[in-house]
N, C-alpha and C. Protein backbone atom coordinates (compact mmCIF):
# COMPACT_ATOMS: atom_id res chain seq x y z
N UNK A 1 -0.78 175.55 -25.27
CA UNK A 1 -2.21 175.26 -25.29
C UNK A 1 -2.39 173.75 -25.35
N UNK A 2 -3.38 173.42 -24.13
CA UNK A 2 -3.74 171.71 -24.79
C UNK A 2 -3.88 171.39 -26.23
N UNK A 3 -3.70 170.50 -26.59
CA UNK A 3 -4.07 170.10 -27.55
C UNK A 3 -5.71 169.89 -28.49
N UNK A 4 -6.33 169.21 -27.32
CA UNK A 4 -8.13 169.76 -27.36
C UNK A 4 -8.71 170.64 -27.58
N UNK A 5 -7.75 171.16 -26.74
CA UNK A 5 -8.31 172.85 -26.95
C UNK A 5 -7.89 173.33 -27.89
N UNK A 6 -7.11 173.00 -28.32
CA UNK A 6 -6.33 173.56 -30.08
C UNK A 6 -7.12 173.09 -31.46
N UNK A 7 -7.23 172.09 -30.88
CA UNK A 7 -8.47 171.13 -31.93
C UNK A 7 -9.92 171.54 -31.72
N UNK A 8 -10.48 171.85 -30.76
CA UNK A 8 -11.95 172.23 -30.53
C UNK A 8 -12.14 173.58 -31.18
N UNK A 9 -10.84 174.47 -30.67
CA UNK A 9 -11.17 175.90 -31.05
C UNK A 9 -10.89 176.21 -32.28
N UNK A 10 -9.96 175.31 -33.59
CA UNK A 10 -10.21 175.37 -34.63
C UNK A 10 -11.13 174.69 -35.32
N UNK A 11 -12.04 173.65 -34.47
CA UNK A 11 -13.60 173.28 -35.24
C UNK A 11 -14.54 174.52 -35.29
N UNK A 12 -14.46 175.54 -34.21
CA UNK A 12 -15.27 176.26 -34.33
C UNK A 12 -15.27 177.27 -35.13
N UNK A 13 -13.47 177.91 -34.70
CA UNK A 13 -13.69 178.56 -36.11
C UNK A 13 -13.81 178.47 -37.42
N UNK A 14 -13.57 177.14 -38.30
CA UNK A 14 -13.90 177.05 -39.30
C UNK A 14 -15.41 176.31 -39.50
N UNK A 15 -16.42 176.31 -39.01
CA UNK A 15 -17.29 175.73 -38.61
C UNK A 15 -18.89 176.90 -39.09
N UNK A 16 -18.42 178.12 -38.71
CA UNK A 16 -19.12 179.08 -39.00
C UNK A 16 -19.21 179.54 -40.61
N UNK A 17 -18.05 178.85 -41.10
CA UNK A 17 -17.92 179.60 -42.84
C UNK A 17 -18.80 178.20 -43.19
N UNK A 18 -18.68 176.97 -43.07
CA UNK A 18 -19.84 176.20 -43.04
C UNK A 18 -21.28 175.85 -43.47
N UNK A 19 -21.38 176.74 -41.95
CA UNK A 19 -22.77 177.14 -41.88
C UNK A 19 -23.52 178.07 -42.90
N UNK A 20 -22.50 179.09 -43.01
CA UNK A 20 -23.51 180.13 -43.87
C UNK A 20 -22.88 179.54 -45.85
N UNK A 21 -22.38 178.65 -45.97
CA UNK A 21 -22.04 177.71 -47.29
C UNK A 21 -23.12 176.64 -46.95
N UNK A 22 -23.83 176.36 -46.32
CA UNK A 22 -24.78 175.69 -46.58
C UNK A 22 -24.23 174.35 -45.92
N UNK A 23 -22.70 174.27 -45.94
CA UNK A 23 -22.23 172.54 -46.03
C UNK A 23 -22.79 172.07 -44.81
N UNK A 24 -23.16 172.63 -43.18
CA UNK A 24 -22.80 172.48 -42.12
C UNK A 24 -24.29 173.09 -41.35
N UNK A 25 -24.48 172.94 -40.27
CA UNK A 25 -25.83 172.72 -39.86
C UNK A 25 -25.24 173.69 -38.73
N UNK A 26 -25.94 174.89 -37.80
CA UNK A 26 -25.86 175.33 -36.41
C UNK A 26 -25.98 174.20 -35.51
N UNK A 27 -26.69 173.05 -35.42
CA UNK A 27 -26.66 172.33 -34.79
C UNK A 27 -25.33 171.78 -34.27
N UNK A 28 -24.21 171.38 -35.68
CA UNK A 28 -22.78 171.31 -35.33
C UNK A 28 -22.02 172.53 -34.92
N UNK A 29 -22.39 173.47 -35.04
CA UNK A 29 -21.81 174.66 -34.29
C UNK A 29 -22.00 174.61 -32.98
N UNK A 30 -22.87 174.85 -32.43
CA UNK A 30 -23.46 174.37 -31.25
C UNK A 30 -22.82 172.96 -30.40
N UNK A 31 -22.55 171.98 -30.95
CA UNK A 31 -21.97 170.84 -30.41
C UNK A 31 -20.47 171.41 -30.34
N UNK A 32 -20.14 171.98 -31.37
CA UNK A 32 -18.74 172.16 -31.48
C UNK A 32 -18.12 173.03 -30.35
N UNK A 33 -18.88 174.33 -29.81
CA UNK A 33 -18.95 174.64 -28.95
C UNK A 33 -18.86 174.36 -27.81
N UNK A 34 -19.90 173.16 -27.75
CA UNK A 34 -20.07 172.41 -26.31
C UNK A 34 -18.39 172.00 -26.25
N UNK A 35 -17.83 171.07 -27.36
CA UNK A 35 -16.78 170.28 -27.35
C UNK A 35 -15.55 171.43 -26.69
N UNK A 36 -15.63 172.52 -27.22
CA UNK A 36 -14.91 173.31 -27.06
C UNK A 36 -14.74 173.38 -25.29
N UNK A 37 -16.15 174.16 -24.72
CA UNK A 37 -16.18 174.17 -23.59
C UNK A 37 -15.69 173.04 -22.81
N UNK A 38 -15.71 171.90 -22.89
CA UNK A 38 -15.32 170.38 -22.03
C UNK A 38 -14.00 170.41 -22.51
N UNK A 39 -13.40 170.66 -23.89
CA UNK A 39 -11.59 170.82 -23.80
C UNK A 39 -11.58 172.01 -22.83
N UNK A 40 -11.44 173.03 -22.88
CA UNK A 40 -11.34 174.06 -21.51
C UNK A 40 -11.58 173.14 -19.89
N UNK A 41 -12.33 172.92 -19.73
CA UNK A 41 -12.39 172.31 -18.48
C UNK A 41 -11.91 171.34 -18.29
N UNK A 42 -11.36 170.19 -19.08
CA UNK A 42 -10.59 169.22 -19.18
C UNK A 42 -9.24 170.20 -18.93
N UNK A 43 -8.67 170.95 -19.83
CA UNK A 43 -7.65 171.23 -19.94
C UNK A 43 -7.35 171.84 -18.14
N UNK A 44 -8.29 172.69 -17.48
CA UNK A 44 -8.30 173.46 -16.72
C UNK A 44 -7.82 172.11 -15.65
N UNK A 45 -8.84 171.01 -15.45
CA UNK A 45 -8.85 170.04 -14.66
C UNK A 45 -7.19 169.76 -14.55
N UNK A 46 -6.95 169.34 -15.92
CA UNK A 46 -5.29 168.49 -15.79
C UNK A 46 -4.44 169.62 -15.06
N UNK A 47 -4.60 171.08 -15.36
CA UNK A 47 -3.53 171.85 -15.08
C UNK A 47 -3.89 171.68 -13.49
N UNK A 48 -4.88 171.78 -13.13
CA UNK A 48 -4.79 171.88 -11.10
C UNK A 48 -4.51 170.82 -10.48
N UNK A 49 -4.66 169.70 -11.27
CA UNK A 49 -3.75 167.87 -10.66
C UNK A 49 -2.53 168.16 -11.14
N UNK A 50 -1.95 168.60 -12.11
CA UNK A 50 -0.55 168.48 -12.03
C UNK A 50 0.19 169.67 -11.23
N UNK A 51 -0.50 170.55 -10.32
CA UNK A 51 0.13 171.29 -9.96
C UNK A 51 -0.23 171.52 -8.35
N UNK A 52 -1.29 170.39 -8.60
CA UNK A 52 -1.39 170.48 -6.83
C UNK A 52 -0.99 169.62 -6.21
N UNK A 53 -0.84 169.90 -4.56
CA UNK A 53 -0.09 168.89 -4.31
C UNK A 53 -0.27 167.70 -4.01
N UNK A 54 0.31 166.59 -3.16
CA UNK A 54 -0.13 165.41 -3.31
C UNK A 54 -1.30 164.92 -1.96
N UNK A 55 -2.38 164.57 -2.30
CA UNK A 55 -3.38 164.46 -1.27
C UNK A 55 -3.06 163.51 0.25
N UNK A 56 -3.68 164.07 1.36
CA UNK A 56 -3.29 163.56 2.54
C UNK A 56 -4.46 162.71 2.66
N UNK A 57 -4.01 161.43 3.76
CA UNK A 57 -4.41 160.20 3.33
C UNK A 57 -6.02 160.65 4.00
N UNK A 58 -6.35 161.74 4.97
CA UNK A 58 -7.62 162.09 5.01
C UNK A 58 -8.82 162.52 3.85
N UNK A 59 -7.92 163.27 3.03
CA UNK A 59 -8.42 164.06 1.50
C UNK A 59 -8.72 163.14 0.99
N UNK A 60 -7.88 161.90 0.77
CA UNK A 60 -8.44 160.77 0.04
C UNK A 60 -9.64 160.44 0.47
N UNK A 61 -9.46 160.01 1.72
CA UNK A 61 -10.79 159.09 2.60
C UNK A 61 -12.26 159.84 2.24
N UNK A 62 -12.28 161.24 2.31
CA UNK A 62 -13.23 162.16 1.97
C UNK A 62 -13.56 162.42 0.33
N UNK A 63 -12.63 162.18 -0.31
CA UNK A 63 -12.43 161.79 -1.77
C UNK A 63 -13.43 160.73 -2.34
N UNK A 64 -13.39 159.62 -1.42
CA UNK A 64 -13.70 158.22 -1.73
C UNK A 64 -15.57 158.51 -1.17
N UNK A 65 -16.02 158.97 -0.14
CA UNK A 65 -17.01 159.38 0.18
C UNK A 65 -17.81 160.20 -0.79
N UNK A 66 -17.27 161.07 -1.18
CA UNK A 66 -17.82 161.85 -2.17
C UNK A 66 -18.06 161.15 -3.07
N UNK A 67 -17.13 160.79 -3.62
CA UNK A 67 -17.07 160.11 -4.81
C UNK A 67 -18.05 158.30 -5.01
N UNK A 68 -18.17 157.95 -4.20
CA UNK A 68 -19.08 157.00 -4.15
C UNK A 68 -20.58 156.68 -4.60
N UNK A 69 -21.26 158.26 -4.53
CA UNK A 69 -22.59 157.46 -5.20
C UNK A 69 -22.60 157.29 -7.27
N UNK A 70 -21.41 158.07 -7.60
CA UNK A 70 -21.31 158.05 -8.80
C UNK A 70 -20.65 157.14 -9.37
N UNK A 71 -19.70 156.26 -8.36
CA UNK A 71 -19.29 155.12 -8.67
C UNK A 71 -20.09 153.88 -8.85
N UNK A 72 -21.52 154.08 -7.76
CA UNK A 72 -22.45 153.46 -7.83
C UNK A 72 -23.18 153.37 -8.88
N UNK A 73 -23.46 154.47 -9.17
CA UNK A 73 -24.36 154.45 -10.12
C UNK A 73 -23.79 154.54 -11.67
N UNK A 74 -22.31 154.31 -11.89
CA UNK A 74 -21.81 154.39 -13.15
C UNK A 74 -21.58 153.03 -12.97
N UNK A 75 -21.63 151.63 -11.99
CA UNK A 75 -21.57 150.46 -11.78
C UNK A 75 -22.80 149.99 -11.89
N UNK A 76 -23.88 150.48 -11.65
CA UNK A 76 -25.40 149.85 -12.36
C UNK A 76 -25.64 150.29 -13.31
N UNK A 77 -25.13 151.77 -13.96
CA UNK A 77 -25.48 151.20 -15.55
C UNK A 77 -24.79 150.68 -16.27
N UNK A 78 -23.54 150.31 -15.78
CA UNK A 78 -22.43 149.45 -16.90
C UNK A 78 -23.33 147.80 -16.59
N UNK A 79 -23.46 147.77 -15.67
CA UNK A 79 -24.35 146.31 -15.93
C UNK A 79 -26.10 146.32 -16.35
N UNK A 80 -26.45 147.43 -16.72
CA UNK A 80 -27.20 147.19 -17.40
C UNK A 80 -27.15 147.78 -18.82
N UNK A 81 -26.14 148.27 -19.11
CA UNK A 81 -25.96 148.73 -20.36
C UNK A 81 -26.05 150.15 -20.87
N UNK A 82 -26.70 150.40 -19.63
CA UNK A 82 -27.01 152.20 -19.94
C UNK A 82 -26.41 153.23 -19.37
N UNK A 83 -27.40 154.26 -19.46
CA UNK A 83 -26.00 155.40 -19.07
C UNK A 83 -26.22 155.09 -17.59
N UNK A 84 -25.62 156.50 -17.18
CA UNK A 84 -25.59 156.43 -15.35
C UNK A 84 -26.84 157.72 -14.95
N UNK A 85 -27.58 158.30 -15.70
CA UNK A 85 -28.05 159.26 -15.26
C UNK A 85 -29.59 158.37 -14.57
């Protein structure tokens, strides 16, 4: 198991005894969750790059296309300080 995912999925489960002890808010359940979900898809992500194969220099080129307006726009908000949305 990733590691994230080992760590996310034991925030959650101890996260719920928490809640109903008063110490801990649903609100952090809820985040914890989220966290959970993004280790899964992180984890999911790394496993299909390390197991796929290595991209042809077209895949790239189409890679770089795609990938461009978010480069853009994660390059105007780093110079202005904010997010990219």
């Amino acid at each position: 198991m990733h590691p994230q995912v080992a760590k996310a999925r034991a925030r959650v489960a101890a996260l719920p005894r928490g809640v109903r002890a008063g110490e801990r808010t649903p609100a952090e359940l809820a985040e914890a969750k989220r966290d959970l979900e993004k280790a899964n898809r992180d984890a999911y992500i790394d496993r299909l790059v390390a197991n796929a194969p290595a991209f042809t220099p077209e895949q790239v080129d189409r890679l770089r296309v795609l990938l461009e307006p978010a480069r853009r726009d994660l390059s105007r908000a780093e110079a202005t300080g904010g997010d990219a949305a």
